[in-house]
Protein backbone atom coordinates (compact mmCIF):
# COMPACT_ATOMS: atom_id res chain seq x y z
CA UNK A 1 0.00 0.00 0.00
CA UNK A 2 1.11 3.03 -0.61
CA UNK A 3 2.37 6.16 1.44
CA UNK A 4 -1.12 7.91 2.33
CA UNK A 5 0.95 11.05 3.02
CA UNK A 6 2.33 11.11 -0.68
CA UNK A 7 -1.09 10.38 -1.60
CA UNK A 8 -2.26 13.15 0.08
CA UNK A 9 0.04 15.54 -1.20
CA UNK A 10 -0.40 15.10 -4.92
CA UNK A 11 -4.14 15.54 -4.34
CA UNK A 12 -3.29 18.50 -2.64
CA UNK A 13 -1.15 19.88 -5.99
CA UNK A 14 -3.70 19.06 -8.48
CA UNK A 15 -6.29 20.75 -6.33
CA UNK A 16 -4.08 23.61 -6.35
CA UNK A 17 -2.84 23.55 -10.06
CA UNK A 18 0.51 24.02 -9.27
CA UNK A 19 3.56 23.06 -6.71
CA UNK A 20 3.61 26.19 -5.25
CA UNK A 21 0.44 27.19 -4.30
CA UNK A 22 0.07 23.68 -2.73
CA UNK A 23 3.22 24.10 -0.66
CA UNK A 24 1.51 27.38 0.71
CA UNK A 25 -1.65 25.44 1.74
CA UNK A 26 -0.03 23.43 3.47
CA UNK A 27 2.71 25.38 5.42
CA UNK A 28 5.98 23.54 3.63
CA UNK A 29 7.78 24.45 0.97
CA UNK A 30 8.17 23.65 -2.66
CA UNK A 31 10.86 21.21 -3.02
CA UNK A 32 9.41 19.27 -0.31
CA UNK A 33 6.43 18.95 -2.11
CA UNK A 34 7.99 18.35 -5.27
CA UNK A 35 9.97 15.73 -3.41
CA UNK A 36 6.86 14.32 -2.32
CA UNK A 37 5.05 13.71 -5.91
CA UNK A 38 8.87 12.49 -7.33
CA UNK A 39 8.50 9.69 -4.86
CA UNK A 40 5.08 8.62 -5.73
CA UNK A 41 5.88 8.64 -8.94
CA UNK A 42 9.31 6.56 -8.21
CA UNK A 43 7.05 3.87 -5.76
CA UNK A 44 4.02 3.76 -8.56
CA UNK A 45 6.30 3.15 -11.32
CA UNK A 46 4.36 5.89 -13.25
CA UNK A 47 4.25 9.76 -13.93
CA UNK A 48 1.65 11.11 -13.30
CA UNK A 49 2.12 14.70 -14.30
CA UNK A 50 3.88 16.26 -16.58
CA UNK A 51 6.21 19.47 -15.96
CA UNK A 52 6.79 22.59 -17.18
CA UNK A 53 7.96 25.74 -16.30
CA UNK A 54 5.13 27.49 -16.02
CA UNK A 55 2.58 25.18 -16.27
CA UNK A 56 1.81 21.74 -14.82
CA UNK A 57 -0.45 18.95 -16.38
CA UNK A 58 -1.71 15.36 -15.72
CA UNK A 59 -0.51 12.35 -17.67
CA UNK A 60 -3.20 9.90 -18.51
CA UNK A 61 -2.39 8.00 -15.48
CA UNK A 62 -2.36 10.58 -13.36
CA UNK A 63 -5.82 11.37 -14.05
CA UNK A 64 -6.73 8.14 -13.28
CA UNK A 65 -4.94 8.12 -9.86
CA UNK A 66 -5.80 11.68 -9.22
CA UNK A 67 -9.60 11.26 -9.31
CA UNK A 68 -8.96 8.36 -6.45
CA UNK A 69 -6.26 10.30 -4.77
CA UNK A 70 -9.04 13.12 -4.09
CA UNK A 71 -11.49 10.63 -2.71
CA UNK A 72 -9.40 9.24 -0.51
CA UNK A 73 -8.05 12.71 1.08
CA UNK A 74 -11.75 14.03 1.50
CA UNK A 75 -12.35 10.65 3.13
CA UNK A 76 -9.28 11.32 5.02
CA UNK A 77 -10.43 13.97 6.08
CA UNK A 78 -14.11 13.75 7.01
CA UNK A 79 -12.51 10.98 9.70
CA UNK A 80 -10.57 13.90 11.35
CA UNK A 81 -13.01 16.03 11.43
CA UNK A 82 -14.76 13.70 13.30
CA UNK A 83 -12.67 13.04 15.87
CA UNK A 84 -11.66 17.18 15.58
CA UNK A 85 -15.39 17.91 16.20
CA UNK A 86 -16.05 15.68 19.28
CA UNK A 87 -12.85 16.01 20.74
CA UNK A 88 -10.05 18.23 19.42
CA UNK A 89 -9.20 21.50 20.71
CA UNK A 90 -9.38 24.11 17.13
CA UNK A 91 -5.90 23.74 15.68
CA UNK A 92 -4.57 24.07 13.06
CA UNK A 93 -4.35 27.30 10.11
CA UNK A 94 -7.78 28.80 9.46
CA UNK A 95 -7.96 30.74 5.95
CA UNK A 96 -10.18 33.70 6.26
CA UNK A 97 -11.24 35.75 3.39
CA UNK A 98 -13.42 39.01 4.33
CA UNK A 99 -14.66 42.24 2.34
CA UNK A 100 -12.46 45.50 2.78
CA UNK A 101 -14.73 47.49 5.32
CA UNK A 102 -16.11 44.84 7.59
CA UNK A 103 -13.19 42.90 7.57
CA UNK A 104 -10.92 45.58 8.84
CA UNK A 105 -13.72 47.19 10.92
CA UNK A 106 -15.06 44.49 12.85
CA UNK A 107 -13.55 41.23 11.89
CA UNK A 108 -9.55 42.19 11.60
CA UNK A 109 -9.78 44.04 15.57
CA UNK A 110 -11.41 40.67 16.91
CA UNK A 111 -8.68 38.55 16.17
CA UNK A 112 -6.25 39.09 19.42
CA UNK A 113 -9.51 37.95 21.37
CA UNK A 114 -9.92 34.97 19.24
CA UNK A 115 -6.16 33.54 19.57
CA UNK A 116 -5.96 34.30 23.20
CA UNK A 117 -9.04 31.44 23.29
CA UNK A 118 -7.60 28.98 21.02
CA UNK A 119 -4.22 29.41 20.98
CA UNK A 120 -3.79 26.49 18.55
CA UNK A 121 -5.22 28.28 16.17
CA UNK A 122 -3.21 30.34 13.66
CA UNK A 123 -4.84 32.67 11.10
CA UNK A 124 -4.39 33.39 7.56
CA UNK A 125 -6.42 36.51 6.87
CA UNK A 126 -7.02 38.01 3.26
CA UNK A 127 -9.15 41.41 2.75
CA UNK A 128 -10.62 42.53 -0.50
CA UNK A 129 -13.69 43.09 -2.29
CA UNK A 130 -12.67 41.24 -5.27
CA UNK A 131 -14.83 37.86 -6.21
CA UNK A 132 -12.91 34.87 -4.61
CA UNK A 133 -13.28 31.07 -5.22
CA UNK A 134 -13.28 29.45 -2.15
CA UNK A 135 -12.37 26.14 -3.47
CA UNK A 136 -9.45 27.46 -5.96
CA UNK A 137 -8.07 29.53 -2.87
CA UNK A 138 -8.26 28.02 -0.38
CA UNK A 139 -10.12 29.27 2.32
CA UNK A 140 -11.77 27.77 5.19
CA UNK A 141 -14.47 30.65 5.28
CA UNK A 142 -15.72 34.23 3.46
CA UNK A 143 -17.36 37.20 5.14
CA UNK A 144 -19.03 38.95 2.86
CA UNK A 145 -21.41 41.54 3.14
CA UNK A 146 -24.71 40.68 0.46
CA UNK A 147 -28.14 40.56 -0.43
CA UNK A 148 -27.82 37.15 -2.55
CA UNK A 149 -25.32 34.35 -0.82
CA UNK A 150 -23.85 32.07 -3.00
CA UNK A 151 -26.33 28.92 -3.24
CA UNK A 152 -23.64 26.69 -3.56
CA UNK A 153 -22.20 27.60 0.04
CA UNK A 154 -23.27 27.04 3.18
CA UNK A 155 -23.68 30.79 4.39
CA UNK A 156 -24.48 31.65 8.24
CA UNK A 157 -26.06 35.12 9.02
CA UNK A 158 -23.73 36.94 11.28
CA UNK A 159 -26.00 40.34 11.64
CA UNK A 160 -27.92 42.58 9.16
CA UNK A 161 -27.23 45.57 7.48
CA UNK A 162 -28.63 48.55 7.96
CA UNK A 163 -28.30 51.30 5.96
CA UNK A 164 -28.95 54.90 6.18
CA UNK A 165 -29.40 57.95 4.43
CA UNK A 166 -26.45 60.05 6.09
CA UNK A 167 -24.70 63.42 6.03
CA UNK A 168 -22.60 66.07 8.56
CA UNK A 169 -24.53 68.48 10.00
CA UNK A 170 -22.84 71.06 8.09
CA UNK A 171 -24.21 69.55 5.10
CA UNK A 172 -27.55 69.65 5.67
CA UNK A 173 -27.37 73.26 6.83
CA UNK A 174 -26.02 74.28 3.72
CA UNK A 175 -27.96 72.43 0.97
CA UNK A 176 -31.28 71.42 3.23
CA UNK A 177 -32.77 67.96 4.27
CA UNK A 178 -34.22 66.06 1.75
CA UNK A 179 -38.17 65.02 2.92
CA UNK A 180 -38.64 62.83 0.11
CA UNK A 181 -36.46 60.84 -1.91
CA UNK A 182 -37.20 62.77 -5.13
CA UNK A 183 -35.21 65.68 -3.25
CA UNK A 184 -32.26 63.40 -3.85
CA UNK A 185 -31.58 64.76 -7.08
CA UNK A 186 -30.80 68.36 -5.46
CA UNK A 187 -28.38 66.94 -3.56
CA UNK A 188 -24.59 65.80 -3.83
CA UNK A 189 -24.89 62.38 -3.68
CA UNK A 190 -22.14 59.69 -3.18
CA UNK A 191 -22.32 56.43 -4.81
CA UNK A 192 -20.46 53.35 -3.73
CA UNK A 193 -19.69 51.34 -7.03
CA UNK A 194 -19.99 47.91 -5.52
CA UNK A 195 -23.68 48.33 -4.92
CA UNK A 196 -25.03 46.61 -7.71
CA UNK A 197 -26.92 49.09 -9.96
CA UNK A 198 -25.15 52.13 -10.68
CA UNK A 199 -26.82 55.82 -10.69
CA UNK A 200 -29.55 54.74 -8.49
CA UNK A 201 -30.75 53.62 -4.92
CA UNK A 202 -33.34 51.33 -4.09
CA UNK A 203 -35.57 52.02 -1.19
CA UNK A 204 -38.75 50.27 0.55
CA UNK A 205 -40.98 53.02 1.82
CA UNK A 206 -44.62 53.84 2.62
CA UNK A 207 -45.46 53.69 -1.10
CA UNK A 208 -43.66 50.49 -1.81
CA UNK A 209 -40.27 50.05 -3.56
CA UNK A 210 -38.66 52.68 -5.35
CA UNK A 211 -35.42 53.32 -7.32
CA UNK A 212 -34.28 57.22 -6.81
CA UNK A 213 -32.06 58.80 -9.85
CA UNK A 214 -28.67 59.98 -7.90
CA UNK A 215 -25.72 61.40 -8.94
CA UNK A 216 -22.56 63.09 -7.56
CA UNK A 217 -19.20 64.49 -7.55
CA UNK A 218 -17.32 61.03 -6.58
CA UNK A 219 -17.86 56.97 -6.85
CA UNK A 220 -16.29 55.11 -4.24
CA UNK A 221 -15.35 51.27 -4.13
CA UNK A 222 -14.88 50.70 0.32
CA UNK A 223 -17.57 52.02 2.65
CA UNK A 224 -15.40 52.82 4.85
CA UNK A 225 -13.19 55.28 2.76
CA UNK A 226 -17.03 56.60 1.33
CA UNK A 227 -17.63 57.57 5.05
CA UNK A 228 -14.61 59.30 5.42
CA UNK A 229 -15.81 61.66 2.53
CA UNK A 230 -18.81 62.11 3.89
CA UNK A 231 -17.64 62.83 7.63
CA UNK A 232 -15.64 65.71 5.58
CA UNK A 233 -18.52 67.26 4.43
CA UNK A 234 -18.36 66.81 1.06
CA UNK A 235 -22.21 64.76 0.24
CA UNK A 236 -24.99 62.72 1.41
CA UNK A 237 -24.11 58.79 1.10
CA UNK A 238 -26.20 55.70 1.58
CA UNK A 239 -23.39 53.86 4.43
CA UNK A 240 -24.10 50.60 7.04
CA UNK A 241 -24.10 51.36 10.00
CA UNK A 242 -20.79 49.22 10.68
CA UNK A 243 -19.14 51.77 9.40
CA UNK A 244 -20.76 54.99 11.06
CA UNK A 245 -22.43 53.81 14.28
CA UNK A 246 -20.22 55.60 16.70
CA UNK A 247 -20.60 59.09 14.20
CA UNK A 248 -24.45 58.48 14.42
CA UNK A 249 -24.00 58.19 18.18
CA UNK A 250 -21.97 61.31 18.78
CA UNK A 251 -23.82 63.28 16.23
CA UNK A 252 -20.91 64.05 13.87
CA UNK A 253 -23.54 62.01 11.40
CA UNK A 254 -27.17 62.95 10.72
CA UNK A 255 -29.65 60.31 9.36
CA UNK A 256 -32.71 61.53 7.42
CA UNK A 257 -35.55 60.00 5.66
CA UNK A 258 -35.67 56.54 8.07
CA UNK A 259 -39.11 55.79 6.76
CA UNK A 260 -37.08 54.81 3.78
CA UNK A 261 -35.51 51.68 4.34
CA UNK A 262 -32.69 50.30 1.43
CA UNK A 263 -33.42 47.14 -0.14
CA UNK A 264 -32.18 44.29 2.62
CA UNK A 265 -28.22 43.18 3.46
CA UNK A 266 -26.88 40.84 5.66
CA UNK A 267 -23.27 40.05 6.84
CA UNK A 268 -22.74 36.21 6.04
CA UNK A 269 -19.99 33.42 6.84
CA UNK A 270 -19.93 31.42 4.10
CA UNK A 271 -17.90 28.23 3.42
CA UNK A 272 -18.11 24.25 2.01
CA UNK A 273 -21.02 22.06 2.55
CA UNK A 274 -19.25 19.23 4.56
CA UNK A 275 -21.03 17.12 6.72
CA UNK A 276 -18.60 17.61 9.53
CA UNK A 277 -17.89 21.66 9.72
CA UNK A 278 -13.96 21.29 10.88
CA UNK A 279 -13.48 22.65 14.62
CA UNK A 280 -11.56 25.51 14.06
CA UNK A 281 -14.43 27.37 11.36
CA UNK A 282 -17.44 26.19 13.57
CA UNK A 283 -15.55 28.22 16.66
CA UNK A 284 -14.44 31.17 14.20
CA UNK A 285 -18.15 31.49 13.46
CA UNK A 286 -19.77 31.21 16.98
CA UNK A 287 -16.95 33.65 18.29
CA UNK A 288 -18.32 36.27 15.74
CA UNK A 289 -21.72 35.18 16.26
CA UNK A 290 -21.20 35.83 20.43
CA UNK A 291 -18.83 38.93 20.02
CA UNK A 292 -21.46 40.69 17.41
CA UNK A 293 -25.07 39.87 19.79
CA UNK A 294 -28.20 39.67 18.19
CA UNK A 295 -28.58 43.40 18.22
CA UNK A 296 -24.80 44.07 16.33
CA UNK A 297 -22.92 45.76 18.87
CA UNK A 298 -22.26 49.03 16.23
CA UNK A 299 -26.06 50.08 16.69
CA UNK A 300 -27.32 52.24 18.77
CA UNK A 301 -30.01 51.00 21.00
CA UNK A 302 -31.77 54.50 20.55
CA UNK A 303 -33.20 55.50 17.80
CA UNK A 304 -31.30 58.42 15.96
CA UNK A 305 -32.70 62.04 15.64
CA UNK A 306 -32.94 63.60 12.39
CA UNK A 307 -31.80 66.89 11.72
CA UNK A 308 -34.48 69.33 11.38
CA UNK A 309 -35.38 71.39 7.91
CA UNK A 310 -33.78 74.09 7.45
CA UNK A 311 -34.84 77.19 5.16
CA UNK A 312 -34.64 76.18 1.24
CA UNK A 313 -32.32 79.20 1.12
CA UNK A 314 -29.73 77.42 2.11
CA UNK A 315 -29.85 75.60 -1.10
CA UNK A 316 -29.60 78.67 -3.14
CA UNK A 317 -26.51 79.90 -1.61
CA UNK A 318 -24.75 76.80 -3.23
């Protein structure tokens, strides 16, 4: 029989496409994966891929003996993740992927508290707002903020997301407060270009849903850098909460036109259907779950005061 360790690592290359990128899954380096493959190959009597500079491809044999290799990791693996789930303390490398603002908002600050409680744990964390492929990259779970989870990932609800209409003070003293979402267009609106549909925002009010024509003097791809503009004055911005609770709180933010509510977003932890969720992503996932509460921490408890109308002359000063 052979080595199940070789096995396992030229599963773990074809997965990956490539020598490298399996090496960095699994904390070792190149040559010894290399190594690992040549001596397969040696013990089989076979290649089973052949190599290139730049590119690496499987021999008709190694097709064969990849698409068994495979099984027998994943069955490999389901057994310790058995044992991991009853028993075992988390261990191990956890690959997190998480969007830009919420990542390094709320999930990239939670970390130190994580470690201290399992210290066995290490953490690989990426943040971007790019499309990732969870299988291709590796990753043991994806926070991503969304309206449509992908359907074929398991994806947990961490909290929702609430967004409001928001501005400085300042702002609204100078152009006015909008009453109704058709006064939108007088106003210097800032998009945020990930949003889905671009030149418009998408509210459920008293009248049903509506999309409201907007436009503005800058397009913005992270909430977080959007609220910074904002925050300087400079337009009115549909933001989550996340990313402007405390400013709501202490005022430096104004919220107007609540009745209008912006078509539903959740926060989700997505990752592989497996029948046995390994240790260390089921404890990631209740740690967030615990550390954000069913009302998410960043909201206020109290409802926020909108700022009041002030004369339409303040408009024509502009």
């Amino acid at each position: 029989m052979q080595d199940l360790n070789l096995i396992a690592t030229f599963a773990r290359v074809v997965e990956a496409g490539s020598f490298a990128e399996a090496a960095r899954r699994m904390d070792t380096s190149r040559s010894a994966v290399s190594k690992a493959v040549a001596k397969l190959e040696v013990d089989l009597g076979a290649r089973l891929l052949n190599r290139s500079t730049r590119h690496l491809s499987l021999t008709e044999v190694g097709s064969a003996f990849a698409e068994h290799s495979v099984r027998i990791l994943e069955e490999a693996e389901h057994a310790e993740q058995v044992v991991t789930s009853l028993h075992a303390e988390p261990r191990g490398m956890l690959r997190i992927c998480a969007s830009v603002a919420f990542g390094t908002l709320h999930v990239a600050p939670a970390l130190a508290d994580f470690l201290a409680r399992y210290p066995e744990i290490r953490i690989d964390l990426t943040i971007t707002d790019r499309p990732v492929d969870i299988v291709e990259e590796g990753y043991d779970v994806i926070i991503r903020v969304t309206g449509e989870p992908n359907l074929n990932l398991i994806a947990r609800k961490l909290a929702p997301v609430r967004r409001k209409l928001v501005a400085t003070p300042d702002y609204f003293l100078r152009r006015g407060v909008p009453l109704t979402p058709s006064d939108l267009v007088k106003h210097n609106c800032l998009d945020y270009t990930l949003s889905g549909e671009q030149g418009y925002w998408r509210f459920k009010g008293p009248e049903g849903e509506i999309a409201v024509p907007v436009s503005g003097t800058l397009r913005i791809n992270d909430d977080d850098a959007l609220s910074q503009a904002v925050l300087g004055g400079l337009g009115i911005a549909l933001l989550p909460t996340f990313t402007i609770g405390k400013e709501l709180q202490n005022g430096h933010l104004q919220a107007v036109l609540s009745e209008y509510i912006p078509v539903e977003r959740y926060v989700y932890a997505c990752y592989l259907p497996n029948r046995y969720l390994p240790a260390k992503v089921r404890s990631f996932i209740d740690f967030l779950l615990a550390r954000i509460g069913k009302e998410p921490y960043w909201d206020s408890p109290s409802a926020q005061p909108e700022p009041k109308n002030h004369s339409s002359d303040s408009m024509k000063h502009e």
